[in-house]
Protein backbone atom coordinates (compact mmCIF):
# COMPACT_ATOMS: atom_id res chain seq x y z
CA UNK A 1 5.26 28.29 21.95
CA UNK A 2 8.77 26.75 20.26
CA UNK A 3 7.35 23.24 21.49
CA UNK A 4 4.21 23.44 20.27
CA UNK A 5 5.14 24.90 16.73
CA UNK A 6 7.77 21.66 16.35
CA UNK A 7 5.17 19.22 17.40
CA UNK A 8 2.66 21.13 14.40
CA UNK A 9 5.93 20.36 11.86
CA UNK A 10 6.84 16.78 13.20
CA UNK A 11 2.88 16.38 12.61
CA UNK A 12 2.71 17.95 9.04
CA UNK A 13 6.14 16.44 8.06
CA UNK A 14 4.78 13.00 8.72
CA UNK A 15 1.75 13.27 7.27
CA UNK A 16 3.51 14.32 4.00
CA UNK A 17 5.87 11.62 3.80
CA UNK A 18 3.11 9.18 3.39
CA UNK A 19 0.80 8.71 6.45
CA UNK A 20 1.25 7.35 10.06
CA UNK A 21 2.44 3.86 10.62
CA UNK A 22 -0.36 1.32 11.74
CA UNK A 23 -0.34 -2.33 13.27
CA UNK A 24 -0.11 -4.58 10.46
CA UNK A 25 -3.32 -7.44 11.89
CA UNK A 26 -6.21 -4.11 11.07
CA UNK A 27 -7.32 -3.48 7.80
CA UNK A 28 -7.25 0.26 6.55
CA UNK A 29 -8.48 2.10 3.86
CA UNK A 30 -6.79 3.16 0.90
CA UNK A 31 -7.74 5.59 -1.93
CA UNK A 32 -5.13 5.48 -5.06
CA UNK A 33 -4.56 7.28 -8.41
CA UNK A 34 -2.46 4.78 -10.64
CA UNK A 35 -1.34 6.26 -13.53
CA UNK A 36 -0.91 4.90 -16.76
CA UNK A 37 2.39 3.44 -19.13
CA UNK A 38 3.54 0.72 -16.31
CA UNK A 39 3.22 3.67 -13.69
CA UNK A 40 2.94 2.69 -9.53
CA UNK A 41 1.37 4.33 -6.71
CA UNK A 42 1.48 2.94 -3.17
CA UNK A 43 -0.86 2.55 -0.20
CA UNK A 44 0.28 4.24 3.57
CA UNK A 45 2.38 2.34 5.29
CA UNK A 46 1.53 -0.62 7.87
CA UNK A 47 3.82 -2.11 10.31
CA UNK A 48 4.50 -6.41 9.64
CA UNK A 49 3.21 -8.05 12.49
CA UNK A 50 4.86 -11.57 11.08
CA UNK A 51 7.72 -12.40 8.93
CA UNK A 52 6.70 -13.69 5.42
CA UNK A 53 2.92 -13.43 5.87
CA UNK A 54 0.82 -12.94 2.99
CA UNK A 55 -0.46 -9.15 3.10
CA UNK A 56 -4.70 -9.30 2.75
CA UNK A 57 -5.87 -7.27 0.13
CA UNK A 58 -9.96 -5.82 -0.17
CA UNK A 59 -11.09 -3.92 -3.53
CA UNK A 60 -14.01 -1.90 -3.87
CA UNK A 61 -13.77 0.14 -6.77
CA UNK A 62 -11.16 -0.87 -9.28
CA UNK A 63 -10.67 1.59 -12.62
CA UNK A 64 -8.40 -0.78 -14.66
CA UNK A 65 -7.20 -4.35 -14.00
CA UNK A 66 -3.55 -3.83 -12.54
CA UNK A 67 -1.18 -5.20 -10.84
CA UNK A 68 -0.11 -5.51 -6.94
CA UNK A 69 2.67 -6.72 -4.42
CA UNK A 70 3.58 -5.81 -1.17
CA UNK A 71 6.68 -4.07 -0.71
CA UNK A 72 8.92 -2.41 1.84
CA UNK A 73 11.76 -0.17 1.66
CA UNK A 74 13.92 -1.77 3.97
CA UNK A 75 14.44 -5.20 1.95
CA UNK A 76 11.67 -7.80 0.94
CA UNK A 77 9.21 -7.51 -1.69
CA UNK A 78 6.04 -9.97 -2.94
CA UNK A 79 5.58 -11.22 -6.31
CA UNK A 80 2.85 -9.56 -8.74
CA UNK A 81 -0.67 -10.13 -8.24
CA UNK A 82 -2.87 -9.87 -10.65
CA UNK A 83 -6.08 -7.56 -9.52
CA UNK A 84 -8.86 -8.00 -12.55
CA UNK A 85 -11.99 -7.39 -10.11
CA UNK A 86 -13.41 -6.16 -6.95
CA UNK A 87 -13.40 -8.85 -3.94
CA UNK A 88 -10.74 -10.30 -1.84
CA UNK A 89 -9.20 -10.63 -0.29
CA UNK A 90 -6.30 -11.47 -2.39
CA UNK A 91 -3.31 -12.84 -0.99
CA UNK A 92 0.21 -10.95 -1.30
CA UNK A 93 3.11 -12.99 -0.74
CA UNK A 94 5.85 -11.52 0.11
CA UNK A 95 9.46 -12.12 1.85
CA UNK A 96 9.09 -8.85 4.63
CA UNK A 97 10.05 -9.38 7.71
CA UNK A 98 8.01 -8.46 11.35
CA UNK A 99 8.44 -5.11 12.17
CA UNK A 100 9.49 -3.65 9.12
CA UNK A 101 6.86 -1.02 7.64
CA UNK A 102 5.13 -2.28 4.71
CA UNK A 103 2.88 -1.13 1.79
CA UNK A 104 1.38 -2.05 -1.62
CA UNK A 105 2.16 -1.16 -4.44
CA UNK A 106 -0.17 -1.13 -7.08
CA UNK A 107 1.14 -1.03 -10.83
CA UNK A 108 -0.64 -0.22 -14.36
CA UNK A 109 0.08 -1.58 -17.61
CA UNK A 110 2.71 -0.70 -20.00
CA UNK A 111 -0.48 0.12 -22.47
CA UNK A 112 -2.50 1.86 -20.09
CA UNK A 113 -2.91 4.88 -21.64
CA UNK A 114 -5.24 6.66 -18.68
CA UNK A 115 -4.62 6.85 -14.99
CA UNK A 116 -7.19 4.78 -13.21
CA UNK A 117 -8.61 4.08 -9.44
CA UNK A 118 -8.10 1.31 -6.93
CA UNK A 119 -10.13 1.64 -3.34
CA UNK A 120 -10.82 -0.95 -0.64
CA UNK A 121 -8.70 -1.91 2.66
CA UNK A 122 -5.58 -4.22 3.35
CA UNK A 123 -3.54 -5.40 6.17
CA UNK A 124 0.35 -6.49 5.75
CA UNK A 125 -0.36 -9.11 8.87
């Protein structure tokens, strides 16, 4: 009963701190509030398959034109892309190495004065 009831809170205690971990070469979905006044949100996590790839980036449904950039926490970031319509996908560049668990970050303007929505898929490759 002790086992199971730690394998329930490992469980919930990863799903809380932001999602599982995924191969980096499949595209998943992401659903994201941004909100406004140069605010970020961030996708789930994916794990780099290979160093310095450009992340792939799919929108669907896009609230306000923002920013994005793939970004880890363990060192290496991309610069900002511009996202002002749906399509893709749009290239991320980044500096992340392979391995390292990687997500995007998406970013509204300073003068955003609402929170808005960005859906579609990505990989981190």
């Amino acid at each position: 009963m002790k086992k199971k009831l730690a394998v329930m809170a490992l469980a919930a205690g990863l799903l809380a701190g932001g999602g599982f971990v995924q191969a980096g070469t499949s595209y998943s979905g992401y659903d994201v509030i941004v909100p406004g006044f140069n605010s970020s949100a961030f996708t789930d996590n994916q794990t780099k398959k290979t160093s310095s790839a450009s992340a792939d980036l799919k929108v669907s449904i896009l609230g306000k034109a923002m920013d994005a950039r793939a970004q880890s926490h363990s060192g290496g970031t991309g610069a900002w892309v511009r996202i002002a319509t749906v399509g893709g996908p749009f290239k991320l560049p980044n500096t992340i190495k392979s391995g390292k668990s990687t997500r995007v970050e998406f970013s509204s303007d300073l003068n955003q004065l609402v929170d808005a929505r960005v859906k579609g898929e990505w990989r981190s490759n």
